[in-house]
Structures are given as C-alpha cells and as structure tokens.
Protein backbone atom coordinates (compact mmCIF):
# COMPACT_ATOMS: atom_id res chain seq x y z
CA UNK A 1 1.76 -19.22 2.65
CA UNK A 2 0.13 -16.09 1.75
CA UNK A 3 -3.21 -14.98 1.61
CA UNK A 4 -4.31 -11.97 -0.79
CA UNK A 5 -7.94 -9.86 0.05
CA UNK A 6 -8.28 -7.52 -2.87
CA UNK A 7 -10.71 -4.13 -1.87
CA UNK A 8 -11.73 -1.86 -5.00
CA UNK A 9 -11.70 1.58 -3.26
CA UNK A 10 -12.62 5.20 -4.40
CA UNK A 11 -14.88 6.59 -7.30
CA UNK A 12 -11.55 5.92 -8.97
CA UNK A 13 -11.89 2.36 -8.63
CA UNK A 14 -8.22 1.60 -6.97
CA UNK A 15 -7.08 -2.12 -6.02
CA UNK A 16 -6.35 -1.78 -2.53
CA UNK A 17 -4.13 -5.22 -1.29
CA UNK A 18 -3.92 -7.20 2.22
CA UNK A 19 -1.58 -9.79 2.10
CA UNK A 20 -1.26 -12.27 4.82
CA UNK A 21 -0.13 -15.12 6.52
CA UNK A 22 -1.21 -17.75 9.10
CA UNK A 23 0.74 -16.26 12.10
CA UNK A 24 -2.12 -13.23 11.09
CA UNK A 25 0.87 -10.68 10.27
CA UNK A 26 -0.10 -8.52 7.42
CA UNK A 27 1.15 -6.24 4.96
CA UNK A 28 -1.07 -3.30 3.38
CA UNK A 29 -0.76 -2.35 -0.18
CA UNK A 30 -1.88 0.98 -2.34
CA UNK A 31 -4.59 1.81 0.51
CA UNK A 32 -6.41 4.01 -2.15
CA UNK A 33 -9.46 4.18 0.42
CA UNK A 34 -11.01 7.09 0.57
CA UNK A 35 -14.41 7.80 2.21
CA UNK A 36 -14.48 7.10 6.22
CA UNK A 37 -17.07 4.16 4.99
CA UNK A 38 -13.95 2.44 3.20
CA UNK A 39 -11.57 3.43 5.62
CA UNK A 40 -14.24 0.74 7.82
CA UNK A 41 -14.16 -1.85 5.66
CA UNK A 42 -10.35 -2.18 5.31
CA UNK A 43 -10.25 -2.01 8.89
CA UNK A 44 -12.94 -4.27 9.92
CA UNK A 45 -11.32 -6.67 7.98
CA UNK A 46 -8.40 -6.46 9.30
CA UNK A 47 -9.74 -6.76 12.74
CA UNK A 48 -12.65 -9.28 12.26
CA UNK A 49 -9.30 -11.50 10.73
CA UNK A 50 -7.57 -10.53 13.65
CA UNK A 51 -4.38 -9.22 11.49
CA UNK A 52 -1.63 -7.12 12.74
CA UNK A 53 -0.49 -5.27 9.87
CA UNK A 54 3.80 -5.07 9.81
CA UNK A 55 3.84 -3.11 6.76
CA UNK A 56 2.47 -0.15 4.69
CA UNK A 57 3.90 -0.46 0.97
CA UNK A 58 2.90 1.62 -2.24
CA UNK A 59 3.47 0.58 -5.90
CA UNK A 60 3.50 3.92 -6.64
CA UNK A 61 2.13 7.03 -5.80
CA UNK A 62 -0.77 8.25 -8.03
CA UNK A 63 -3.76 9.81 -6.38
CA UNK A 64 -5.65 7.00 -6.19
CA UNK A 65 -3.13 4.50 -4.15
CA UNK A 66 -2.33 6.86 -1.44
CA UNK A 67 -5.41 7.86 -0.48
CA UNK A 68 -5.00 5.95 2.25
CA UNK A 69 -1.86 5.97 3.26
CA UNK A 70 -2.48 8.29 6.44
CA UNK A 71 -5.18 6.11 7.87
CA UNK A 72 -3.46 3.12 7.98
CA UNK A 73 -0.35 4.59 8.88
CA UNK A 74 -1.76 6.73 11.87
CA UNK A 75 -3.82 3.63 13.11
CA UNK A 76 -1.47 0.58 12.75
CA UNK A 77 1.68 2.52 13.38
CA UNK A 78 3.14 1.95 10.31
CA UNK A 79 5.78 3.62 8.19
CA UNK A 80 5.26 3.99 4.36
CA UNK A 81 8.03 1.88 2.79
CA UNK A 82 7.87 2.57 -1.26
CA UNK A 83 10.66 3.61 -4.11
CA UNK A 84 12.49 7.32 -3.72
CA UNK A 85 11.21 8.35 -7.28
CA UNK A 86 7.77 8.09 -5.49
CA UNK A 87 8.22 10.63 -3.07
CA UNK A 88 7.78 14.00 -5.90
CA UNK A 89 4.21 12.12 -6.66
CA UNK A 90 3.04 11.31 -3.35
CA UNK A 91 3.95 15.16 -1.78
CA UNK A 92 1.96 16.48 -4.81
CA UNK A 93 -0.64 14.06 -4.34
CA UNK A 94 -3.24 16.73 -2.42
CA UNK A 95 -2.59 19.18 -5.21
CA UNK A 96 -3.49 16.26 -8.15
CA UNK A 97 -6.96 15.47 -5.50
CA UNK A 98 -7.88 18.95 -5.66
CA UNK A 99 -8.15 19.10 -9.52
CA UNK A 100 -10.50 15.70 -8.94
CA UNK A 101 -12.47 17.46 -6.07
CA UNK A 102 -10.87 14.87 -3.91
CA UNK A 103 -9.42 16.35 -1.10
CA UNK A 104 -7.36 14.75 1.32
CA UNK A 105 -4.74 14.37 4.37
CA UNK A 106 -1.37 12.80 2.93
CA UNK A 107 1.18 11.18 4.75
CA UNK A 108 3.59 12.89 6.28
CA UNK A 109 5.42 10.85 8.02
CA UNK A 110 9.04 8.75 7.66
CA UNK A 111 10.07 6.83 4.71
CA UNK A 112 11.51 3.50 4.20
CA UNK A 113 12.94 3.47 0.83
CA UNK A 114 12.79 0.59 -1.58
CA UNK A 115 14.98 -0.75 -4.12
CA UNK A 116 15.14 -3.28 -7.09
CA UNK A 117 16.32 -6.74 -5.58
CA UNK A 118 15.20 -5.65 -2.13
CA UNK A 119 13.47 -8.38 0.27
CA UNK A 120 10.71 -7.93 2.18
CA UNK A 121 10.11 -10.64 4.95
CA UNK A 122 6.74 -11.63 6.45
CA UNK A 123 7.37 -14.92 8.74
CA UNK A 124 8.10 -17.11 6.73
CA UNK A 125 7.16 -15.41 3.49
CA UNK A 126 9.55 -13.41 1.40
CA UNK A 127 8.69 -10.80 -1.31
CA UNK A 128 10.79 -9.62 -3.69
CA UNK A 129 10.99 -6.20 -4.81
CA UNK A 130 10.96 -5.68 -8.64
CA UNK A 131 11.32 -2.00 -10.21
CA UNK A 132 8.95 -1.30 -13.17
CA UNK A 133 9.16 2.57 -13.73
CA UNK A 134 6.85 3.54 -16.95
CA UNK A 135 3.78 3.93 -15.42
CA UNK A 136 5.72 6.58 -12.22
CA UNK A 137 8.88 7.03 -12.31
CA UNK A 138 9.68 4.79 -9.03
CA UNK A 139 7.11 2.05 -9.94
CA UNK A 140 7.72 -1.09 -8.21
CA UNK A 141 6.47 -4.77 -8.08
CA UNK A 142 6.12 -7.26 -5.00
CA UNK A 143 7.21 -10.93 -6.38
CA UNK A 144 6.18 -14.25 -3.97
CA UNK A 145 8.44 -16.53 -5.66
CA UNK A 146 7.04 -19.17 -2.90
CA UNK A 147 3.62 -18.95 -4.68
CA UNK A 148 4.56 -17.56 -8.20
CA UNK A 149 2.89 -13.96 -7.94
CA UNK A 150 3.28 -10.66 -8.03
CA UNK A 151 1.35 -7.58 -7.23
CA UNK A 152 2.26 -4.07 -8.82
C-alpha cells in the first residue's frame, strides 16, 4: 500500500508528491522545490524515512513543478520519466523563471517518455498513467486503482 507526503514548495506554492511503500521504495512527483532550504526538507525526509527513491515523474512541466527536477535527479540518480508534449515546456522552463525572477538549473538529462495506459510499478503497487492535456499539452495523471487515487 502506498503512502503519499504532500510538500507545498516555492513562492509559487507548488504540490510537490512522495509516494511510497513499505519496502521504503519511492517515487518523486512535480519536485517544484526551489530554495536550497526546500531542496533540505524534501531530502531530509526522504532520508530520515529511509526511502530510496526509483522514480522522478512530472505531471507536467510548468515552472513551478520542475523546479526541482535537477536536484533530485542529480542526487538520487534518477531519470525524469513524463509525457513527450512536456518536453517544449520543460526546455523553456529557465526562460518562463526569468520573467518570474526565478532563476534556475533545468534538467538536462535523459527522458523516459510516458503514455496514456502506461504502468508504472512500485513493488507491489501499480500506477496507472492517465493523459489529461488542457492544462499542458502532455498533461498526465498517476491512477492507484489499489487505493482509488490519483495525483495530477
């Protein structure tokens, strides 16, 4: 079963998601953390739980959810796995930070792409992946079946 810590990161006031399960495997989503102090907190938690994060996953890639996806990508070794209509967003992402005054190192690294119907397995725990474009043009949800929720 699934656990869910929710972190509100950023002067934008992102949802930031850990979801994990009792083997301590995690998955990271929308790390919209942006000041080092925030980049601390989701990573105390994650080692004060003793998690070892599989997967780094983005919704979608407005300025505020991928603040953080170079962190926790650098640190836990992870590759950013989100939808292909997401990748114009997230490369103009610094650009879109600037006009805020919120400069920032994006991800640069490999991409697993996404797709609608797509599974995503943690232990036991399966999550299903659910496009939603409207809000970004590669918008996708996470459905847990299992437990009857989704994050997006």
């Amino acid at each position: 079963m699934l656990k869910i810590r929710s972190f509100v990161f950023s002067p934008i006031q992102e949802n930031t998601y850990v979801l994990y399960n009792e083997a301590n495997q995690a998955i990271i989503i929308d790390p919209g953390c942006y000041f080092p102090e925030e980049k601390d907190v989701l990573n105390d938690f994650i080692t004060q739980s003793e998690l070892k994060p599989q997967m780094l996953l983005n919704t979608h890639c407005h300025l505020d959810h991928v603040f953080g996806n170079k962190y926790v990508a650098d640190t836990y070794d992870l590759t950013l796995q989100l939808h292909r209509n997401e990748v114009p967003l997230l490369d103009y992402a610094p650009a879109s930070g600037l006009m805020y005054n919120m400069p920032f190192d994006n991800y640069k690294g490999d991409h697993i792409f996404l797709k609608e119907g797509d599974t995503l397995i943690l232990g036991e725990d399966e999550l299903k992946v659910i496009e939603a474009p409207g809000h970004s043009p590669g918008h996708i949800c996470f459905y847990c079946a299992r437990q009857n929720f989704s994050l997006c």
